[in-house]
N, C-alpha and C. Protein backbone atom coordinates (compact mmCIF):
# COMPACT_ATOMS: atom_id res chain seq x y z
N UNK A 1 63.07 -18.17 84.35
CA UNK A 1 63.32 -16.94 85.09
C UNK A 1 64.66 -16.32 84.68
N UNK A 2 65.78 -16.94 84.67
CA UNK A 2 67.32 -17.18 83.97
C UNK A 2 66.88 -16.03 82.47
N UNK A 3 65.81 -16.39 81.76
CA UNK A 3 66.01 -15.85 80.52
C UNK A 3 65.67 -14.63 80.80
N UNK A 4 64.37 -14.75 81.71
CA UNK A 4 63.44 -13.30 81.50
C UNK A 4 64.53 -11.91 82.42
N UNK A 5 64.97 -12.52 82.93
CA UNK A 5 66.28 -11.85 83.28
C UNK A 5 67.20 -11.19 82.58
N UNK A 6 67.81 -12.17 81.23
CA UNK A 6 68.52 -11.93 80.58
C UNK A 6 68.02 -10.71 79.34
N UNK A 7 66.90 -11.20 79.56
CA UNK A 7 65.67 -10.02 78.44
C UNK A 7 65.91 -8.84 78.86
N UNK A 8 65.47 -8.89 80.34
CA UNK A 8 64.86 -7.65 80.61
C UNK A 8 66.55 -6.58 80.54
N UNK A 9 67.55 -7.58 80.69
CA UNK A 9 68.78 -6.54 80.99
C UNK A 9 69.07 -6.49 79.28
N UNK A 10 68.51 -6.92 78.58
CA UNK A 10 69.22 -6.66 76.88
C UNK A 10 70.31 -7.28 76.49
N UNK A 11 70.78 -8.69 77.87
CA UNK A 11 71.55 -9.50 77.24
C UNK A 11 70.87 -10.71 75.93
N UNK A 12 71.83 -11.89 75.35
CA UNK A 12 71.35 -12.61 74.94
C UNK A 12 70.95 -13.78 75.55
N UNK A 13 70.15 -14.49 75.47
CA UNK A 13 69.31 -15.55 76.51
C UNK A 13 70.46 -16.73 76.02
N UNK A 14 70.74 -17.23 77.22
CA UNK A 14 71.74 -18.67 77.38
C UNK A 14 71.29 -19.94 76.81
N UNK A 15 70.09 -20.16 77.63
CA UNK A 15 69.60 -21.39 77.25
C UNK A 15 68.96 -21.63 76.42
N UNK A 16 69.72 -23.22 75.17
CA UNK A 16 69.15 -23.10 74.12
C UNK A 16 67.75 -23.57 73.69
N UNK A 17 67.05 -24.07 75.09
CA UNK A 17 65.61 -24.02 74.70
C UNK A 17 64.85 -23.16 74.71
N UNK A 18 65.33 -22.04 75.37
CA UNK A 18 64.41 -21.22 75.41
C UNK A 18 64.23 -20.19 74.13
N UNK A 19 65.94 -20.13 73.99
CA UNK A 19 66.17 -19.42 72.33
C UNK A 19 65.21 -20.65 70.90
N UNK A 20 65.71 -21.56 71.18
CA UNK A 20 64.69 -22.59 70.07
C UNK A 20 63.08 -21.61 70.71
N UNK A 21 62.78 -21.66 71.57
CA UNK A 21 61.39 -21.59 71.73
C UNK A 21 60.81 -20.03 71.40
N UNK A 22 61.54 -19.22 71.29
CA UNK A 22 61.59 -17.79 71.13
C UNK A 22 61.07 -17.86 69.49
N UNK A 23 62.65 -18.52 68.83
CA UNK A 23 62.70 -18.59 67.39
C UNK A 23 61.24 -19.09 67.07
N UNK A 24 61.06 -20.09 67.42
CA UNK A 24 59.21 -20.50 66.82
C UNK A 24 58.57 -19.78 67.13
N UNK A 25 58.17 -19.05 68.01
CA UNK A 25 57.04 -18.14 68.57
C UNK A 25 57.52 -17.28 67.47
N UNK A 26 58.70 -16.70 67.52
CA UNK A 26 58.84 -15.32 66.24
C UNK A 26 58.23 -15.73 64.34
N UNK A 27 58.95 -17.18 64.44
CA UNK A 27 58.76 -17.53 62.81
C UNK A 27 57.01 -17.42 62.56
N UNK A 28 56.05 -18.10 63.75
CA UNK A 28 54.85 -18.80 63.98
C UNK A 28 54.16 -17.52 63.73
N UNK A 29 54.55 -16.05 64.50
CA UNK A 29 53.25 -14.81 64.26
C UNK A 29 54.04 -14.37 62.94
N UNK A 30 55.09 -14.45 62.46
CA UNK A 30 55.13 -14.12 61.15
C UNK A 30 53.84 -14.50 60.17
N UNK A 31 53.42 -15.56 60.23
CA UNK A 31 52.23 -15.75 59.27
C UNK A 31 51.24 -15.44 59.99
N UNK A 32 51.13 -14.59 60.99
CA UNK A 32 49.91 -14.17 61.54
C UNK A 32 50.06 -12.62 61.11
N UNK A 33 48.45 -12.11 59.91
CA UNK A 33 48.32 -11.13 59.32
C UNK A 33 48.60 -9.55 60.25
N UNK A 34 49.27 -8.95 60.12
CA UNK A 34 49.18 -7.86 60.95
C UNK A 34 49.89 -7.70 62.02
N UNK A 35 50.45 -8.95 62.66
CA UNK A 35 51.82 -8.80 63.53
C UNK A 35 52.99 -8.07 63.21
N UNK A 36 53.76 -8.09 64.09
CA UNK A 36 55.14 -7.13 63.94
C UNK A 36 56.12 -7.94 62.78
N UNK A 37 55.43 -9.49 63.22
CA UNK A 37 56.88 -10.14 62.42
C UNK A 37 56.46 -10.34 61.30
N UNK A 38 54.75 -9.93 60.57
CA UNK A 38 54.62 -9.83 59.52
C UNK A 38 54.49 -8.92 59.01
N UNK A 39 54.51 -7.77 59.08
CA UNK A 39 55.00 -6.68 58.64
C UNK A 39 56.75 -6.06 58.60
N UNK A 40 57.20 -6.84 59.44
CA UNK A 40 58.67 -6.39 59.27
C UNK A 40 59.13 -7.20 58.06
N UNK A 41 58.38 -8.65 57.76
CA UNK A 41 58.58 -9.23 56.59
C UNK A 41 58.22 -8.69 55.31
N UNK A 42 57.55 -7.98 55.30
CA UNK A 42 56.20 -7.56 54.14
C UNK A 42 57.15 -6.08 53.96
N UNK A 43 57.57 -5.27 55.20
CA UNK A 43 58.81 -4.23 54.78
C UNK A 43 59.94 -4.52 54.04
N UNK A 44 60.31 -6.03 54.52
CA UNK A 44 61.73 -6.52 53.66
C UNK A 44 61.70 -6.97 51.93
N UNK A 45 60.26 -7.47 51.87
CA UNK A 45 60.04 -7.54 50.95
C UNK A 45 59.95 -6.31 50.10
N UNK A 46 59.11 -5.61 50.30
CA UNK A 46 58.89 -4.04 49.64
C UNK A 46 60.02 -3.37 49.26
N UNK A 47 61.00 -3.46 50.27
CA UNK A 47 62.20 -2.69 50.04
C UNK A 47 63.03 -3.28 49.15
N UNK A 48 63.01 -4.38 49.04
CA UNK A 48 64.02 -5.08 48.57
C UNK A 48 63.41 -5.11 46.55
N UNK A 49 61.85 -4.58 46.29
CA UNK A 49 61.42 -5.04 45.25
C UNK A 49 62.23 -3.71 43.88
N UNK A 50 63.10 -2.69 44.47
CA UNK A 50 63.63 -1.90 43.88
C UNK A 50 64.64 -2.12 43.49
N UNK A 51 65.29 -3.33 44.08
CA UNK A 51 66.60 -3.86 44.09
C UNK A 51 66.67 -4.61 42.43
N UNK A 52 65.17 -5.43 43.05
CA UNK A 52 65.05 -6.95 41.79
C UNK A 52 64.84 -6.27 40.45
N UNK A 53 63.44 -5.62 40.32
CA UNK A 53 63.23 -4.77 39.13
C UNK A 53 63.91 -3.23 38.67
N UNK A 54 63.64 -2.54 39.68
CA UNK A 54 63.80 -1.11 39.12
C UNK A 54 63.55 -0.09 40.42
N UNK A 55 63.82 1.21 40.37
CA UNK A 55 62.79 1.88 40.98
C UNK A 55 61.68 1.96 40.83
N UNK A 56 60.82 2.83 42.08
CA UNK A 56 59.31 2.71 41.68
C UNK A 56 59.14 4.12 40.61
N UNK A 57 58.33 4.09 39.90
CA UNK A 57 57.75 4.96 39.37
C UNK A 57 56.82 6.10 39.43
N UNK A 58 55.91 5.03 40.77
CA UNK A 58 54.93 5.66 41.33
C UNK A 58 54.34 5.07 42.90
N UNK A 59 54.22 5.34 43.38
CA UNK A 59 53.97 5.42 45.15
C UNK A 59 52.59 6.15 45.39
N UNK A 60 51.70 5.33 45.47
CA UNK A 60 50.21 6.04 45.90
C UNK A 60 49.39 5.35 47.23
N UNK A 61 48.47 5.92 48.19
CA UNK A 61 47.98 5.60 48.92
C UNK A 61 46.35 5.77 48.53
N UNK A 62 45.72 5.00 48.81
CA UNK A 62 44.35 4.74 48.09
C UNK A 62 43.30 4.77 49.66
N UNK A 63 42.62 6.32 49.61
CA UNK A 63 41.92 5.82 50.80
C UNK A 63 40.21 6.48 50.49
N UNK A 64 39.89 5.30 49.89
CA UNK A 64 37.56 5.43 49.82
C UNK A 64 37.14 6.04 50.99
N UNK A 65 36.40 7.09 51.14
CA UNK A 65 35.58 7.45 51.98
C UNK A 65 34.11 6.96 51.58
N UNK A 66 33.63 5.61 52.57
CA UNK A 66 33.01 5.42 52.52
C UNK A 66 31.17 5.81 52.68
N UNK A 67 31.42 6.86 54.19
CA UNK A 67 30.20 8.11 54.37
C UNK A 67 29.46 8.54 53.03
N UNK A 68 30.30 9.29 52.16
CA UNK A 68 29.99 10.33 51.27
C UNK A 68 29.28 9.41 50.16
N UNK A 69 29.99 8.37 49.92
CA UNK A 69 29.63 7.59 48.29
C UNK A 69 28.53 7.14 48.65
N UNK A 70 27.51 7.58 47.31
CA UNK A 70 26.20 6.77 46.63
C UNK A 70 26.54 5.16 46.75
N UNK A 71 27.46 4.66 46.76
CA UNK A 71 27.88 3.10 46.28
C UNK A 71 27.98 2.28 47.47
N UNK A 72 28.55 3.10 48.58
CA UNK A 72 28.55 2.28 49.96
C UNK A 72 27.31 2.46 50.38
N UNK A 73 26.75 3.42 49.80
CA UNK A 73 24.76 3.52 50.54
C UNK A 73 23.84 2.28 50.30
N UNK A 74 24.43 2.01 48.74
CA UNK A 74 23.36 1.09 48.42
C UNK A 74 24.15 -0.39 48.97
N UNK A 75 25.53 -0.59 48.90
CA UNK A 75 25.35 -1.70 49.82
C UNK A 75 25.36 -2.01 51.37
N UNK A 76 25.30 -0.52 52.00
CA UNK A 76 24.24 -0.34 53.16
C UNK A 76 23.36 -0.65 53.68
N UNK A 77 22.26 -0.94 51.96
CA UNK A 77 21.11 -1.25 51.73
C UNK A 77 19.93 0.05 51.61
N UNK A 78 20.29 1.14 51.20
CA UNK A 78 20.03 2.69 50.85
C UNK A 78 19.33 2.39 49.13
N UNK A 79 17.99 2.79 48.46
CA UNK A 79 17.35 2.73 47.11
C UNK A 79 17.80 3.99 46.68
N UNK A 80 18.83 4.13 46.14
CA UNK A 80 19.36 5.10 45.41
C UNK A 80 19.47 4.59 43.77
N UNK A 81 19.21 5.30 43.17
CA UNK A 81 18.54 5.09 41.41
C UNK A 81 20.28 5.53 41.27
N UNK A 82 20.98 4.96 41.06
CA UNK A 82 22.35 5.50 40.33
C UNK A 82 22.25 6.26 38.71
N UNK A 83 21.60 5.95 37.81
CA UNK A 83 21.04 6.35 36.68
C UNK A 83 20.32 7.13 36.44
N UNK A 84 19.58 8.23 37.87
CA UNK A 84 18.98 9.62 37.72
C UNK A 84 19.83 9.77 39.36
N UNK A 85 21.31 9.52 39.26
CA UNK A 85 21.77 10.16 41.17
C UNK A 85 21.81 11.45 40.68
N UNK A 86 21.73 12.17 41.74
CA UNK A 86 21.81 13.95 41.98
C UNK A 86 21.85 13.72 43.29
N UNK A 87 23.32 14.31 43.34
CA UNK A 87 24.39 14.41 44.53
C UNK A 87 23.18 15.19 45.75
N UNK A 88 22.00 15.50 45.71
CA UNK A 88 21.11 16.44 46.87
C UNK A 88 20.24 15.70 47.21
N UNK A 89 19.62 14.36 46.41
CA UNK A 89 18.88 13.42 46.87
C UNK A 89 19.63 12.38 47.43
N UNK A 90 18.54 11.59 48.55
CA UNK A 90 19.09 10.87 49.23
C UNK A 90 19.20 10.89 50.82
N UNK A 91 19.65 10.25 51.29
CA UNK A 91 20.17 10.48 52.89
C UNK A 91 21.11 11.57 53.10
N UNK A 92 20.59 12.21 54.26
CA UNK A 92 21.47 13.52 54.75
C UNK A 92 22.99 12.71 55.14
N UNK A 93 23.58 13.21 55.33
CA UNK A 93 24.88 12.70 55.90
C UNK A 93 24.60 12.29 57.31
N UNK A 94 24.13 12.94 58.39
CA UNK A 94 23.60 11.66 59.65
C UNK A 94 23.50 10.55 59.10
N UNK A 95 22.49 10.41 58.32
CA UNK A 95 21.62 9.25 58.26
C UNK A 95 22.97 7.88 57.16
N UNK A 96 23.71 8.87 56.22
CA UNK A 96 25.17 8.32 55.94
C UNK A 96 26.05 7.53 56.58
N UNK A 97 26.34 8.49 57.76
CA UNK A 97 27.20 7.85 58.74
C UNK A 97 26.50 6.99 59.66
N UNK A 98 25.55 6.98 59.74
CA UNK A 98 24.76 5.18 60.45
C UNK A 98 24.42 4.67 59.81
N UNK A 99 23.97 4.93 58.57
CA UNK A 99 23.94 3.03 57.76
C UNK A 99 25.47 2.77 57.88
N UNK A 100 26.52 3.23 57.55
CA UNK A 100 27.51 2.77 57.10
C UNK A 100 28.04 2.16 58.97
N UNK A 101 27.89 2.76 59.82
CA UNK A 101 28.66 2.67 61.47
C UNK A 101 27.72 1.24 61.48
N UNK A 102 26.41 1.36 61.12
CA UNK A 102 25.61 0.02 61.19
C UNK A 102 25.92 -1.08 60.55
N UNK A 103 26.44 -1.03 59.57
CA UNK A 103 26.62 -2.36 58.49
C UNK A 103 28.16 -2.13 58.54
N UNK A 104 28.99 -2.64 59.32
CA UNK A 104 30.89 -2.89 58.79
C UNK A 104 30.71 -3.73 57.50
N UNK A 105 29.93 -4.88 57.40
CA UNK A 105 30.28 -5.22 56.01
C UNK A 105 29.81 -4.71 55.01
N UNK A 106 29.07 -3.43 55.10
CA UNK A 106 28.72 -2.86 53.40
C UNK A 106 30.25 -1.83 53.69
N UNK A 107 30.66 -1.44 54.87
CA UNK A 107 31.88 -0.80 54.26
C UNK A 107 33.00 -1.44 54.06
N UNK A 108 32.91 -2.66 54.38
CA UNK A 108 33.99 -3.49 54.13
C UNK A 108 34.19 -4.15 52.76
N UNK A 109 32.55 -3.88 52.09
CA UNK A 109 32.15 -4.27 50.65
C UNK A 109 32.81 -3.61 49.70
N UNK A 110 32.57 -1.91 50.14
CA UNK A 110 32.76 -1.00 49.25
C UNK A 110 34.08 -1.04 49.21
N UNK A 111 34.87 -1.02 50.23
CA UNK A 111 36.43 -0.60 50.13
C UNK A 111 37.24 -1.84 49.24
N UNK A 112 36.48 -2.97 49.31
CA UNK A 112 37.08 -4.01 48.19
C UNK A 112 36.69 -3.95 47.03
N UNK A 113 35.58 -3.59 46.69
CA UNK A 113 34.88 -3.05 45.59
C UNK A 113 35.68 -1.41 44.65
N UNK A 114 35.84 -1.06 45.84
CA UNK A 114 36.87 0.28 45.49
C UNK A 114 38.32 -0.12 44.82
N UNK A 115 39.08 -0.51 45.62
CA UNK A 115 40.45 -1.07 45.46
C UNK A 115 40.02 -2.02 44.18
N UNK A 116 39.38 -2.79 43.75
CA UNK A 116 39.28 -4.19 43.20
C UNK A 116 39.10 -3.09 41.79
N UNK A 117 38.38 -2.41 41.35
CA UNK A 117 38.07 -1.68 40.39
C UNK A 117 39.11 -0.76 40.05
N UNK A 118 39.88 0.15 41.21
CA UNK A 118 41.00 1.02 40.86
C UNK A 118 42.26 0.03 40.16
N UNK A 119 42.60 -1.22 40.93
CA UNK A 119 43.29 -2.12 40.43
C UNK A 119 43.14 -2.43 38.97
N UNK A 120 42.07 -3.07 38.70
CA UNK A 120 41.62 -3.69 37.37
C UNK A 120 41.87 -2.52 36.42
N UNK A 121 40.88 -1.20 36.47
CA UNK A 121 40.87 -0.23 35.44
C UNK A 121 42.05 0.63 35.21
N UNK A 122 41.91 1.08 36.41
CA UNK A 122 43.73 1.95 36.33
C UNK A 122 44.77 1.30 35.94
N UNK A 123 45.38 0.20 36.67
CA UNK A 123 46.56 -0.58 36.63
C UNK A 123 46.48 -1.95 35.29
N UNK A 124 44.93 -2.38 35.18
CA UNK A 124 45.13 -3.52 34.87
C UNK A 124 45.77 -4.83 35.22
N UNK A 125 45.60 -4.61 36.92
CA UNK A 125 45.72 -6.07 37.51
C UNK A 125 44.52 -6.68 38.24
N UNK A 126 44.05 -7.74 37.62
CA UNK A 126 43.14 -8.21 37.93
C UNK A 126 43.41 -9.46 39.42
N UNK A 127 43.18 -10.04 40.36
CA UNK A 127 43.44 -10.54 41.54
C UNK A 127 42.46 -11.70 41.48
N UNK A 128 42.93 -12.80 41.47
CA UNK A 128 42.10 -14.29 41.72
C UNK A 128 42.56 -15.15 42.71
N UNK A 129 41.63 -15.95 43.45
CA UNK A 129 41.88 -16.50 44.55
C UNK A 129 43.30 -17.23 44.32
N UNK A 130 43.74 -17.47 43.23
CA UNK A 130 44.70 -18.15 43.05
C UNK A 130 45.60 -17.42 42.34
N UNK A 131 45.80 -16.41 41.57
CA UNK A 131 46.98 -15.78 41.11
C UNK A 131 47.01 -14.17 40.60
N UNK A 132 47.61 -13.62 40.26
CA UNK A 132 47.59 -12.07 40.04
C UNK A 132 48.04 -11.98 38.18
N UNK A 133 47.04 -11.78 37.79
CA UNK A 133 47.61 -10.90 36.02
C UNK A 133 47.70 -9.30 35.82
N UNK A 134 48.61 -9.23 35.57
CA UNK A 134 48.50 -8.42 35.24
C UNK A 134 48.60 -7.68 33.72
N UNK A 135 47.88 -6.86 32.79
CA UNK A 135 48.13 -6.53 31.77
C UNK A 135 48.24 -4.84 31.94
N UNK A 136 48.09 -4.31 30.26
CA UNK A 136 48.16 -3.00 30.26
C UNK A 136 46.64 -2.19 30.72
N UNK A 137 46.81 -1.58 31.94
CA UNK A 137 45.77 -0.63 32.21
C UNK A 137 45.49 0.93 31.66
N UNK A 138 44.75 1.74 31.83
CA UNK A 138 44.88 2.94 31.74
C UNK A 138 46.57 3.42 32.19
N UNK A 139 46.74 3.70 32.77
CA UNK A 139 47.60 4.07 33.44
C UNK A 139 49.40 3.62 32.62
N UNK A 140 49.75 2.31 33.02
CA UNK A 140 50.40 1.74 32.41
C UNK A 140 50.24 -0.02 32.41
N UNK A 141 51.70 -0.73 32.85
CA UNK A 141 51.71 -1.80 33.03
C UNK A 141 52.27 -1.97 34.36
N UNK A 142 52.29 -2.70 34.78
CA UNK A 142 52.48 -2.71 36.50
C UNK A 142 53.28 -4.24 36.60
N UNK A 143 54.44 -3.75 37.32
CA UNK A 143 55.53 -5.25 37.45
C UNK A 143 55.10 -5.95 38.49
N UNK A 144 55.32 -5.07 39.60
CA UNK A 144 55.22 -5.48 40.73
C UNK A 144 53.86 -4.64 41.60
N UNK A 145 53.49 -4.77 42.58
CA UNK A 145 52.60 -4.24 43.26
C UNK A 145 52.43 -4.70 45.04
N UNK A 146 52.34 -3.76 46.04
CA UNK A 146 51.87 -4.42 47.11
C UNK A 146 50.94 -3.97 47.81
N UNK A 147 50.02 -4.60 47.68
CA UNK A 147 48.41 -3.61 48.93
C UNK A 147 48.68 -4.08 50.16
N UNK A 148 48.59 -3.14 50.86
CA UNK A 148 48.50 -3.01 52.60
C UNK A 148 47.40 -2.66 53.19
N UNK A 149 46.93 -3.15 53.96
CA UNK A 149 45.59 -2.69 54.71
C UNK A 149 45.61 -2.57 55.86
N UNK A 150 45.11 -1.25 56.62
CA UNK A 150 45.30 -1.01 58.13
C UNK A 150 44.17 -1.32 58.60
């Protein structure tokens, strides 16, 4: 009660178990994806990657609309002939936006499928369960890199 006291007024908490017990709870959601304390980590990192190498060169945000694409249809589960597509055949856009609202994992397919391909071809970094290569892509060569996902 002593601490939650001390919280709520914006002092620092006295007792050192409760500060030990704070500190683990903070270190512990750090490795939990998408928390505050892993993203304030994942900011320190980012910021700091201009320091080690260089400036950035380039700063892009990558966002697939999944609705519109022939590619999230078919892993929707949509018989679309990709090899005679014409953008007028096919599902109306209703019928777009509920396969895709219906299946999260064909859009969850496509958007890795998206990213995984812009990576490889553009950049030339390829991503394995176990490590990152990178070589020369279209684009250029790529030092560093960080994907974020909301």
């Amino acid at each position: 009660e002593q601490a939650c006291r001390e919280e709520e007024q914006g002092l620092p908490i006295s007792d050192p178990t409760v500060k030990l017990l704070r500190q683990h709870v903070h270190s512990t959601a750090g490795r939990v994806k998408g928390s505050n304390q892993s993203r304030t980590s994942l900011r320190g990192q980012l910021w700091s990657t201009p320091v080690y190498l260089r400036p950035w060169n380039l700063w892009i945000t990558i966002d697939p609309v999944d609705i519109h694409d022939p590619i999230a249809q078919i892993f929707a589960g949509e018989d679309i002939d990709l090899d005679k597509f014409m953008a007028v055949l096919g599902p109306d856009g209703e019928k777009r936006a509920q396969n895709i609202a219906a299946d999260p994992y064909a859009a969850a397919k496509f958007f890795h499928f998206t990213i995984r391909t812009i990576l490889e071809v553009l950049f030339g970094i390829e991503v394995t369960p176990f490590q990152v290569q990178s070589s020369m892509g279209i684009l250029c060569e790529v030092a560093a890199y960080f994907g974020f996902v909301e």
